[in-house]
C-alpha atoms as a PDB file:
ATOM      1  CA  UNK A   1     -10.270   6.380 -10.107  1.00  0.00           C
ATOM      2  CA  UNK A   2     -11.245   8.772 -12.685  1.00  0.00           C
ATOM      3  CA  UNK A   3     -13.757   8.190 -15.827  1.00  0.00           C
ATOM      4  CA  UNK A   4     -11.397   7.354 -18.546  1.00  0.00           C
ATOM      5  CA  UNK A   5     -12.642  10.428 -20.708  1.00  0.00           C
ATOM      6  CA  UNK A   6     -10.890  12.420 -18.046  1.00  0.00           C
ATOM      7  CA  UNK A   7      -7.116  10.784 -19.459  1.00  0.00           C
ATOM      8  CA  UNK A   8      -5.200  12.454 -22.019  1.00  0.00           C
ATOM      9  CA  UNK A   9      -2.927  10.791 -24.801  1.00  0.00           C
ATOM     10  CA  UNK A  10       0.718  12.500 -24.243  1.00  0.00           C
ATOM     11  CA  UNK A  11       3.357  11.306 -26.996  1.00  0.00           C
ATOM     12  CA  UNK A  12       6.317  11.441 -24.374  1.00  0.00           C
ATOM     13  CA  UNK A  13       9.024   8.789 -25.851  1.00  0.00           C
ATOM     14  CA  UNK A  14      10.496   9.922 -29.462  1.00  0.00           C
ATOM     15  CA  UNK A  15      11.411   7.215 -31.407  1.00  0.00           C
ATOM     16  CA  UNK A  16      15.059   7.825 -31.356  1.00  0.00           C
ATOM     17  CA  UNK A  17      14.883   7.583 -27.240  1.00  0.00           C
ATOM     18  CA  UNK A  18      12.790   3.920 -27.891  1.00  0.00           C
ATOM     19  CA  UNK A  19      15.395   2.428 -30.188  1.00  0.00           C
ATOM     20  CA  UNK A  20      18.194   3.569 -27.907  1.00  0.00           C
ATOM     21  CA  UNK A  21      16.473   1.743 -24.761  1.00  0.00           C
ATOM     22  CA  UNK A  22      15.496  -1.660 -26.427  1.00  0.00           C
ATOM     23  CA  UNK A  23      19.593  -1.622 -28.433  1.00  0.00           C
ATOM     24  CA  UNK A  24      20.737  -0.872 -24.562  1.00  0.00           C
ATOM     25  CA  UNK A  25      19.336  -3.302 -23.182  1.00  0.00           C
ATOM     26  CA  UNK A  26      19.621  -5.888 -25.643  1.00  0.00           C
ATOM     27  CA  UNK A  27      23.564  -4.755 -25.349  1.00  0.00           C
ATOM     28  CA  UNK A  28      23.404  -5.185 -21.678  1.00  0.00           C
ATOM     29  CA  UNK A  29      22.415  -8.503 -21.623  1.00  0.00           C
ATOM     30  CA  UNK A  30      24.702  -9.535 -24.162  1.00  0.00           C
ATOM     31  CA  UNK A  31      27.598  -8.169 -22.256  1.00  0.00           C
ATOM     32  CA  UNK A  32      26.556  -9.197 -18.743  1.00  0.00           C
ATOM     33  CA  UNK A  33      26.230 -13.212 -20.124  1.00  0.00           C
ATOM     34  CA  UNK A  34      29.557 -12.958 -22.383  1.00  0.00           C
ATOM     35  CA  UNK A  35      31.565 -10.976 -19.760  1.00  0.00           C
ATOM     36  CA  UNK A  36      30.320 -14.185 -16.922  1.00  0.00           C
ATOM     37  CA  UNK A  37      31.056 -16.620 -19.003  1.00  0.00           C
ATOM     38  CA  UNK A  38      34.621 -14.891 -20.029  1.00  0.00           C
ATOM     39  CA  UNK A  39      35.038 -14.835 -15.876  1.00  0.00           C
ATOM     40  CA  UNK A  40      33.776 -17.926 -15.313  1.00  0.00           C
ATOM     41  CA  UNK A  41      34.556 -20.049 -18.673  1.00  0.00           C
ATOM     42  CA  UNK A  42      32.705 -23.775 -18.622  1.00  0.00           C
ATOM     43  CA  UNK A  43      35.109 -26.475 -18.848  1.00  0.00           C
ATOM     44  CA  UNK A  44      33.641 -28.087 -22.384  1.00  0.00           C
ATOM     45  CA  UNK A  45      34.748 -31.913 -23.389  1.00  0.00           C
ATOM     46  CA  UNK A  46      34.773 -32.637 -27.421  1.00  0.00           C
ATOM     47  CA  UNK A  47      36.914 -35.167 -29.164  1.00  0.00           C
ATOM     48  CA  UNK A  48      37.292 -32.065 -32.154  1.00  0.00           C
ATOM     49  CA  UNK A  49      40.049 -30.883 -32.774  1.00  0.00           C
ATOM     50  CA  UNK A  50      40.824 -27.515 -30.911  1.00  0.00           C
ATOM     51  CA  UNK A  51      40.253 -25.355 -34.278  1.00  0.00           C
ATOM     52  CA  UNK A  52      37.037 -26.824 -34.572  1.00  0.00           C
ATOM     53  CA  UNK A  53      36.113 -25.880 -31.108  1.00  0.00           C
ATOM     54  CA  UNK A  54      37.037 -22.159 -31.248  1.00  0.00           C
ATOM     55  CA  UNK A  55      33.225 -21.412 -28.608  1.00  0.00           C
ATOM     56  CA  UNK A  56      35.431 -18.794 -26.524  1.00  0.00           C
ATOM     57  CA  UNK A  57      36.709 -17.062 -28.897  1.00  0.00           C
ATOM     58  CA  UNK A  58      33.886 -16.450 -30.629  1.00  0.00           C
ATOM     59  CA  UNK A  59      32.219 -15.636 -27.073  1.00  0.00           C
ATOM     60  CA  UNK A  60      35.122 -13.187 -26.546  1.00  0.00           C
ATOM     61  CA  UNK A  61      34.314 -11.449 -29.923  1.00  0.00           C
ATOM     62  CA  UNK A  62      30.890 -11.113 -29.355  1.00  0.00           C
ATOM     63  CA  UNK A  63      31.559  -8.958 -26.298  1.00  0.00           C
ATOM     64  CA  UNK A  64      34.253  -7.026 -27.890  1.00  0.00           C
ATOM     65  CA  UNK A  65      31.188  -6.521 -31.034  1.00  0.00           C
ATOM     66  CA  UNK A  66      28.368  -5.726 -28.071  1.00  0.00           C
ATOM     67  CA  UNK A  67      30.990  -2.914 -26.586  1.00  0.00           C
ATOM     68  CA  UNK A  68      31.323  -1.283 -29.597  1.00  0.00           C
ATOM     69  CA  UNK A  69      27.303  -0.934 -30.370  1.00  0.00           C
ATOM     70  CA  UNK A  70      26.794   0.103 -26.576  1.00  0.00           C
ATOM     71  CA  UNK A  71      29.302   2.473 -26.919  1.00  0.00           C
ATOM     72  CA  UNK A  72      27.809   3.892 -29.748  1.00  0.00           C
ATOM     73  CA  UNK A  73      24.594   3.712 -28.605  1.00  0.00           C
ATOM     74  CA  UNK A  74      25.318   5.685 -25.525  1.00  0.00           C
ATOM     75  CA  UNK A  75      27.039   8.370 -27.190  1.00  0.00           C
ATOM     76  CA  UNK A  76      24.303   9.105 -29.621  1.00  0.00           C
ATOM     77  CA  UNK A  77      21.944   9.277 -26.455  1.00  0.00           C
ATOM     78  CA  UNK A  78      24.218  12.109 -25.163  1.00  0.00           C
ATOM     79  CA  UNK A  79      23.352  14.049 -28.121  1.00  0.00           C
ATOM     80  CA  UNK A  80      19.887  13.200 -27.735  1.00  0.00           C
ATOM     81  CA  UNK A  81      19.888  14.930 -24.463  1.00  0.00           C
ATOM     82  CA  UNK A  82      19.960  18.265 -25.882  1.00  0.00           C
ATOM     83  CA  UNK A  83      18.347  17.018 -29.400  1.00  0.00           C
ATOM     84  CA  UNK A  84      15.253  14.998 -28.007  1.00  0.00           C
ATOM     85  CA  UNK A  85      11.838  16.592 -26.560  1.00  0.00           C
ATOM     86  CA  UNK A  86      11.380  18.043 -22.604  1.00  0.00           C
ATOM     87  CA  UNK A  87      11.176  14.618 -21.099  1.00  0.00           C
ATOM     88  CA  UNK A  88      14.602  13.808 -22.689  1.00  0.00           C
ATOM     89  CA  UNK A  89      16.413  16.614 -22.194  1.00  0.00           C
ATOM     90  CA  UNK A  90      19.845  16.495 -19.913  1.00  0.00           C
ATOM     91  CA  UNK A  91      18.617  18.619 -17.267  1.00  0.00           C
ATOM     92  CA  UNK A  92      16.567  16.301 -16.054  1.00  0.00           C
ATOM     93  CA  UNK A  93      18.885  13.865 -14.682  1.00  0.00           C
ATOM     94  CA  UNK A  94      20.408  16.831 -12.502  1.00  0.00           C
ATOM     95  CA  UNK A  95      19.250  17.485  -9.021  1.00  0.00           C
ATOM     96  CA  UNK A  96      18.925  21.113  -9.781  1.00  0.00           C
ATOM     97  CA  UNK A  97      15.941  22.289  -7.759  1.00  0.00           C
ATOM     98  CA  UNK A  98      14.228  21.903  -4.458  1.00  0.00           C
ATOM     99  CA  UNK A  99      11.094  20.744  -6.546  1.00  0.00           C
ATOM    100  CA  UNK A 100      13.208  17.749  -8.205  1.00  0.00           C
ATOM    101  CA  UNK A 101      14.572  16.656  -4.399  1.00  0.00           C
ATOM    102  CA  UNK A 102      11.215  17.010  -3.294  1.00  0.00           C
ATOM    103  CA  UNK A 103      10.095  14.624  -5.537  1.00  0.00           C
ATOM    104  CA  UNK A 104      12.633  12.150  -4.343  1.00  0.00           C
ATOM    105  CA  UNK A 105      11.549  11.967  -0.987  1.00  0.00           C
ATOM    106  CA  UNK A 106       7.816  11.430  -2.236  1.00  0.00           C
ATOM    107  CA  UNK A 107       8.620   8.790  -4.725  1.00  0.00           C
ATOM    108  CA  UNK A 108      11.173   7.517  -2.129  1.00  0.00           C
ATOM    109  CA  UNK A 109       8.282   7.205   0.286  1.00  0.00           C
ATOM    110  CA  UNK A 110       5.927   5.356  -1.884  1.00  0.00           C
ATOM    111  CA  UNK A 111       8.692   2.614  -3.844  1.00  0.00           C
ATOM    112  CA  UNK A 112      11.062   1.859  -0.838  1.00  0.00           C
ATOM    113  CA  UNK A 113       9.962   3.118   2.485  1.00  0.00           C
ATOM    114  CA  UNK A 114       5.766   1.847   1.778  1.00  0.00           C
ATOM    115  CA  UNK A 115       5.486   4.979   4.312  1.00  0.00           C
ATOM    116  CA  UNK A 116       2.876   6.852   1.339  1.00  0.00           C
ATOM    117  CA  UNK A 117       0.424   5.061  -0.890  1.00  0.00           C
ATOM    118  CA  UNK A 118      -0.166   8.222  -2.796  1.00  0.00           C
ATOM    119  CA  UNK A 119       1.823   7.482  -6.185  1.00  0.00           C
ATOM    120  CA  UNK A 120       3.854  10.319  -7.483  1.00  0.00           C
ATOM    121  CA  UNK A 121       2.672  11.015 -10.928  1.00  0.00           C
ATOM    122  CA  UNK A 122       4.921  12.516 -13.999  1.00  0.00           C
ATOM    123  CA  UNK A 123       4.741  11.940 -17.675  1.00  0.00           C
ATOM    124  CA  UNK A 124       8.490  11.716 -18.072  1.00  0.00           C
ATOM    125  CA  UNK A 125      10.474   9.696 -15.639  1.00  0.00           C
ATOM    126  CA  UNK A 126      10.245  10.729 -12.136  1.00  0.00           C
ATOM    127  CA  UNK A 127      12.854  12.342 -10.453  1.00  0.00           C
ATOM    128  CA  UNK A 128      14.568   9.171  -8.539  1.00  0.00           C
ATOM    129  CA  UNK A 129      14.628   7.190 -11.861  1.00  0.00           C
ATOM    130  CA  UNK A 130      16.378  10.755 -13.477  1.00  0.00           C
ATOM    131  CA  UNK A 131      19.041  10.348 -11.043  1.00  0.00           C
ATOM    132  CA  UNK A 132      19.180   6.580 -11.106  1.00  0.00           C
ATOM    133  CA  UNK A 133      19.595   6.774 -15.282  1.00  0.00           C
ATOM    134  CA  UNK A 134      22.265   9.207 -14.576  1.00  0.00           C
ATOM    135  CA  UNK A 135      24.427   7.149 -11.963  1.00  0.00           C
ATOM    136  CA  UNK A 136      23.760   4.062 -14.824  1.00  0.00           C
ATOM    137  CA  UNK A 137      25.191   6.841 -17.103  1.00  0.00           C
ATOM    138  CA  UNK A 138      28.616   7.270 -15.048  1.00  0.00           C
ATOM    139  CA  UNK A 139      28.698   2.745 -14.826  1.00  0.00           C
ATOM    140  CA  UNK A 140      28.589   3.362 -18.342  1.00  0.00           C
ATOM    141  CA  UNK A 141      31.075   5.076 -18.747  1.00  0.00           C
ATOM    142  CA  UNK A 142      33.679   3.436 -16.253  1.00  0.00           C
ATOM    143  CA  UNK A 143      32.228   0.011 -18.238  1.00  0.00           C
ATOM    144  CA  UNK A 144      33.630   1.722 -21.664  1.00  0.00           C
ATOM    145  CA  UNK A 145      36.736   2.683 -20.373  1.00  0.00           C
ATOM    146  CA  UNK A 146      38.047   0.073 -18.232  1.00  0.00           C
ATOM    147  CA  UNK A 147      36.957  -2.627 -20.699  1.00  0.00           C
ATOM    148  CA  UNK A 148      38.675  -1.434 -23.473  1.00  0.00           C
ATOM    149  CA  UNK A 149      41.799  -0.470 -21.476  1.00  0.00           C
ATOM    150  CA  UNK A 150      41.664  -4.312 -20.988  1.00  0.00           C
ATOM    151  CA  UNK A 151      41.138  -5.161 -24.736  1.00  0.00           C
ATOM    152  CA  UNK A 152      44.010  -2.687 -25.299  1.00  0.00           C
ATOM    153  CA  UNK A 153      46.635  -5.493 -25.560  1.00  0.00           C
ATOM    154  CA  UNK A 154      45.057  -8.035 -27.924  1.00  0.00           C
ATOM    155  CA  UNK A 155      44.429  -5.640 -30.927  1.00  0.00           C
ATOM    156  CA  UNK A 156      46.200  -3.160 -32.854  1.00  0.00           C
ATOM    157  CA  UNK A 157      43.536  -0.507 -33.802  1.00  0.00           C
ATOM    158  CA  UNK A 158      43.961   2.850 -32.292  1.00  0.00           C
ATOM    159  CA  UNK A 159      40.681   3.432 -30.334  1.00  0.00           C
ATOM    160  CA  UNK A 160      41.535   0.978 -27.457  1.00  0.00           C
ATOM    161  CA  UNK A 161      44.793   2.004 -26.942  1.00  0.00           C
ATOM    162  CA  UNK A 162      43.386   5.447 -26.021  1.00  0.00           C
ATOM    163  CA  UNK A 163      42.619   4.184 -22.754  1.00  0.00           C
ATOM    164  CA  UNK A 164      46.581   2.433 -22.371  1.00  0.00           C
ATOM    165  CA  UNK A 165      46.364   4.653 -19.343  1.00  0.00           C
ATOM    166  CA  UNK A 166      44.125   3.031 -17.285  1.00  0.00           C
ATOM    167  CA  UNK A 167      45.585  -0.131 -16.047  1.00  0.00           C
ATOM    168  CA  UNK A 168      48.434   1.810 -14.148  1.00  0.00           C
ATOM    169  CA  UNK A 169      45.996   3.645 -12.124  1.00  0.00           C
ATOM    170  CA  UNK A 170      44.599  -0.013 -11.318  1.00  0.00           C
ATOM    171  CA  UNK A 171      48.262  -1.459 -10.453  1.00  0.00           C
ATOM    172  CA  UNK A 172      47.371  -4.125 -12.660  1.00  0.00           C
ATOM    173  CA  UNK A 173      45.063  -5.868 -15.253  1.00  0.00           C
ATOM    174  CA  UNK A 174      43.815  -8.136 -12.678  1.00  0.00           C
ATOM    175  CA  UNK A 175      42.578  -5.629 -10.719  1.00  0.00           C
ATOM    176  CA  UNK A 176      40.965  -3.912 -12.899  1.00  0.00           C
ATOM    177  CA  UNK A 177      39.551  -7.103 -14.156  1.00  0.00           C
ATOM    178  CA  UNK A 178      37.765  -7.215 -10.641  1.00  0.00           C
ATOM    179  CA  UNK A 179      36.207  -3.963 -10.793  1.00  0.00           C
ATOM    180  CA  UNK A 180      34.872  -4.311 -14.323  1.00  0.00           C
ATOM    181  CA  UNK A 181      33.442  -7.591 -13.300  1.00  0.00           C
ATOM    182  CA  UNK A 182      32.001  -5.988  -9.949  1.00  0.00           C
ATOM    183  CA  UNK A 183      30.168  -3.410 -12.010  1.00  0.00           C
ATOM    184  CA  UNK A 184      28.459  -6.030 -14.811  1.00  0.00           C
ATOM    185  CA  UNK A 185      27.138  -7.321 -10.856  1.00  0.00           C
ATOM    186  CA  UNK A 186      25.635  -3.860 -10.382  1.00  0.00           C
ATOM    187  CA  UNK A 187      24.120  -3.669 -13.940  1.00  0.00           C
ATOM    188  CA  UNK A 188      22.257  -6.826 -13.194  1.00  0.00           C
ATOM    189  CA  UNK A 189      20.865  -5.411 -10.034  1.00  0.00           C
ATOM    190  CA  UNK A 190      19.980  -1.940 -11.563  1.00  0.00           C
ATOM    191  CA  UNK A 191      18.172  -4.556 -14.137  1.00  0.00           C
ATOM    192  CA  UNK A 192      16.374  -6.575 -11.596  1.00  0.00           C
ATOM    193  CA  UNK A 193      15.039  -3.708  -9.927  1.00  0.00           C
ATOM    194  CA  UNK A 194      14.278  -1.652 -12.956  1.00  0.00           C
ATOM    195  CA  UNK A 195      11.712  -4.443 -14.861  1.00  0.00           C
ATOM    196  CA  UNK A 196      10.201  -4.969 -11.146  1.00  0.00           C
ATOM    197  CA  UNK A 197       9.336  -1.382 -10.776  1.00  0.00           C
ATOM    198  CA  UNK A 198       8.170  -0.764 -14.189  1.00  0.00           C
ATOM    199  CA  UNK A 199       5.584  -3.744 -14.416  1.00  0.00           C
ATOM    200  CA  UNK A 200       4.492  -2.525 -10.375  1.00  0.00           C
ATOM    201  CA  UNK A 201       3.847   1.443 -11.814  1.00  0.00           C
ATOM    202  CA  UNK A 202       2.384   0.176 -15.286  1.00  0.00           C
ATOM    203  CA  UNK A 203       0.039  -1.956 -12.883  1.00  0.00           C
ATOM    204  CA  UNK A 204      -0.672   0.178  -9.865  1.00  0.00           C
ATOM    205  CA  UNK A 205      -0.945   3.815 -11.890  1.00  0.00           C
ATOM    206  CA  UNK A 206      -1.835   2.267 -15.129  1.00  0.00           C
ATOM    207  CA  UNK A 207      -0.583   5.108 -17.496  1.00  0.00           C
ATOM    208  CA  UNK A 208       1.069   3.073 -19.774  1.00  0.00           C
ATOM    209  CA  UNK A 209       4.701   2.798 -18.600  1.00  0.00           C
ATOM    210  CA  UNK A 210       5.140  -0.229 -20.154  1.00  0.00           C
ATOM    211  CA  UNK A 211       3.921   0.299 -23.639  1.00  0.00           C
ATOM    212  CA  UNK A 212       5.341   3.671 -23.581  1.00  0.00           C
ATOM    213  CA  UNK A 213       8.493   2.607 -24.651  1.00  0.00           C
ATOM    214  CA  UNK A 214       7.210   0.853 -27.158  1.00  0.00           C
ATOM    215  CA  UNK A 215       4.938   3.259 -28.565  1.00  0.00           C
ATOM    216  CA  UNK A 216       5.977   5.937 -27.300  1.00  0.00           C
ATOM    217  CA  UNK A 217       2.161   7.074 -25.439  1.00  0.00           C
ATOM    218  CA  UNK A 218       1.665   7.276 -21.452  1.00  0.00           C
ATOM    219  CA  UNK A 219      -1.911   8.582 -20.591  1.00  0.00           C
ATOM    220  CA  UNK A 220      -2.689  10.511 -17.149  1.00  0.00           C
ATOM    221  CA  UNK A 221      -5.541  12.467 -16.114  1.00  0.00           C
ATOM    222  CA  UNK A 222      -5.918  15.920 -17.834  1.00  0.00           C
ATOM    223  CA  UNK A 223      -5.470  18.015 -14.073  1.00  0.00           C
ATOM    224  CA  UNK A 224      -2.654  16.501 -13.469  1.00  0.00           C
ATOM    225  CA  UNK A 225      -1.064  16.844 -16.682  1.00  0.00           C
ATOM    226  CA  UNK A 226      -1.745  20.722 -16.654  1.00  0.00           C
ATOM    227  CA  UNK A 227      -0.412  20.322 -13.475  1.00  0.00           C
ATOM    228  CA  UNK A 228       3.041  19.099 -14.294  1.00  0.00           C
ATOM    229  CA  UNK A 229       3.456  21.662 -17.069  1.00  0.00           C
ATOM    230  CA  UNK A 230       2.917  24.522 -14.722  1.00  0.00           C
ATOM    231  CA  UNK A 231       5.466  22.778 -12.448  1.00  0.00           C
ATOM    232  CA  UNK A 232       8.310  22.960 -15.100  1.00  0.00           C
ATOM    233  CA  UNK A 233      10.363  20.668 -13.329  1.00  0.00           C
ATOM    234  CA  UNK A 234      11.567  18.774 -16.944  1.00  0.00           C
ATOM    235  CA  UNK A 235      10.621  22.206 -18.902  1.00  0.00           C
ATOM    236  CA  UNK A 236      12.638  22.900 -22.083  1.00  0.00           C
ATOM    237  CA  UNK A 237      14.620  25.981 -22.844  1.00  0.00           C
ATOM    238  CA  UNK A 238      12.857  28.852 -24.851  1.00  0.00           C
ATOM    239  CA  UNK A 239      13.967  27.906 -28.038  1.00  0.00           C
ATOM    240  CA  UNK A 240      12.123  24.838 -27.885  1.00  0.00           C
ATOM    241  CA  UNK A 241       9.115  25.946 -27.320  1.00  0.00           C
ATOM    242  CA  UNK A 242       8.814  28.008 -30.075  1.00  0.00           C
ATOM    243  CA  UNK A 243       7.034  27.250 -33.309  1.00  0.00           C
ATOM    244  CA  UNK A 244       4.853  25.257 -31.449  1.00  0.00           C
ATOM    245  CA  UNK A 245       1.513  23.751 -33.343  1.00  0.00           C
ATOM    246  CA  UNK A 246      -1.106  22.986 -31.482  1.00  0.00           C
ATOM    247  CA  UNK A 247      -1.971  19.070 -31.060  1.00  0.00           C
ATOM    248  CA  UNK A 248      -5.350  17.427 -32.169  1.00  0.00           C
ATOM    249  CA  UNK A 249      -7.956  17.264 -29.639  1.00  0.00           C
ATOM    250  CA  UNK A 250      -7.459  14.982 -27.081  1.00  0.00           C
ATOM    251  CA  UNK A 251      -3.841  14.420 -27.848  1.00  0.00           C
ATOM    252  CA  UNK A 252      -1.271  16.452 -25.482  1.00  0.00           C
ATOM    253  CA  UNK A 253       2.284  16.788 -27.745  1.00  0.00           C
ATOM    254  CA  UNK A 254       5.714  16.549 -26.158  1.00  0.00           C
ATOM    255  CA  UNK A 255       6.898  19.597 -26.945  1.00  0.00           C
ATOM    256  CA  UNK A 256       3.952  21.974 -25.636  1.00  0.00           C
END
């Protein structure tokens, strides 16, 4: 391993990209417990009367609440793939170029095949967790639709009933009860796998994976820094690289 004067400081997650992970996953684990418990409701005894003993629904409004914020949440990340920094940006999650599929196979070789111990080093994500966050994109998305097309019947307001097309295509509310629940499955195994592979890169590359989202820093050695940038596999559009200021010694900016 390198001397550590050889590391740089690279500001790589804005803080509009940090609040969007920590409110997405907080909204993910609020709707993966509420939506199994709303499958699989526990049979509670009390001697209360039924009023006072209104757990469910209140369980069943908390998930309709969570929806509402992840929805949100998700659609303001959309514009912050054309808003936000290089590292951000919506290309990225593309496989657009024979450099990005290379990169695959590399990381691909080193995280699930154990065939390479030579870690694959980027600032931003690398490319298989570009194309994972995009396929989480698209379970999103078929979360947001199908689950309001099933909260359609119980309330007037307008925006669920925009998706009053849905259940047909399912044949029924109890299938498409199944698939929504099959998905929340697959969130919870993205999730599994995610944490795992983010505490075994922050350990085994230690460039600060971890506390990058919550600072927003990763660190990596300069070479390979000025490496990546003459790569331009997550490089911005013109435009964004103008006006540029250079950033204090030591310190690599986001948007060189």
């Amino acid at each position: 391993m390198q001397a550590s004067h050889d590391f740089k400081r690279v500001y790589v997650w804005e803080q509009p990209v940090r609040w969007f992970h920590w409110i997405n996953a907080l909204c993910v684990i609020v709707l993966g417990v509420t939506g199994y418990l709303i499958a699989h409701p526990p049979a509670f005894m009390s001697a209360n009367e039924a009023s006072f003993g209104y757990w469910f629904g209140k369980l069943r409004f908390a998930h309709f609440v969570t929806a509402y914020v992840f929805l949100a949440n998700f659609l303001f990340r959309l514009y912050w793939a054309g808003a936000g920094n290089k590292y951000t940006h919506w290309r990225n999650f593309f496989p657009i170029s024979k450099r990005q599929l290379r990169e695959v196979w590399a990381v691909l070789k080193v995280d699930v095949f154990q065939s390479s111990d030579q870690p694959v080093h980027t600032l931003g994500h690398n490319s298989v967790a570009y194309f994972t966050y995009m396929g989480t994109g698209l379970l999103t998305v078929f979360q947001v639709i199908t689950g309001f097309a099933l909260y359609a019947p119980m309330t007037d307001f307008w925006f669920p009933h925009l998706f009053d097309w849905v259940v047909p295509i399912f044949g029924s509310e109890q299938n498409l009860r199944i698939f929504h629940y099959a998905v929340l499955w697959l969130f919870a195994i993205f999730t599994l796998i995610h944490v795992y592979l983010v505490f075994y890169h922050d350990y085994i590359e230690g460039h600060g994976v971890l506390s990058s989202m919550v600072g927003g820093w990763k660190f990596m050695e300069k070479e390979k820094i000025e490496a990546e940038e003459a790569s331009g596999i997550s490089g911005l559009p013109r435009r964004h690289r103008k006006n540029s200021k250079p950033a204090p010694a030591g310190v690599v900016s986001a948007k060189e």
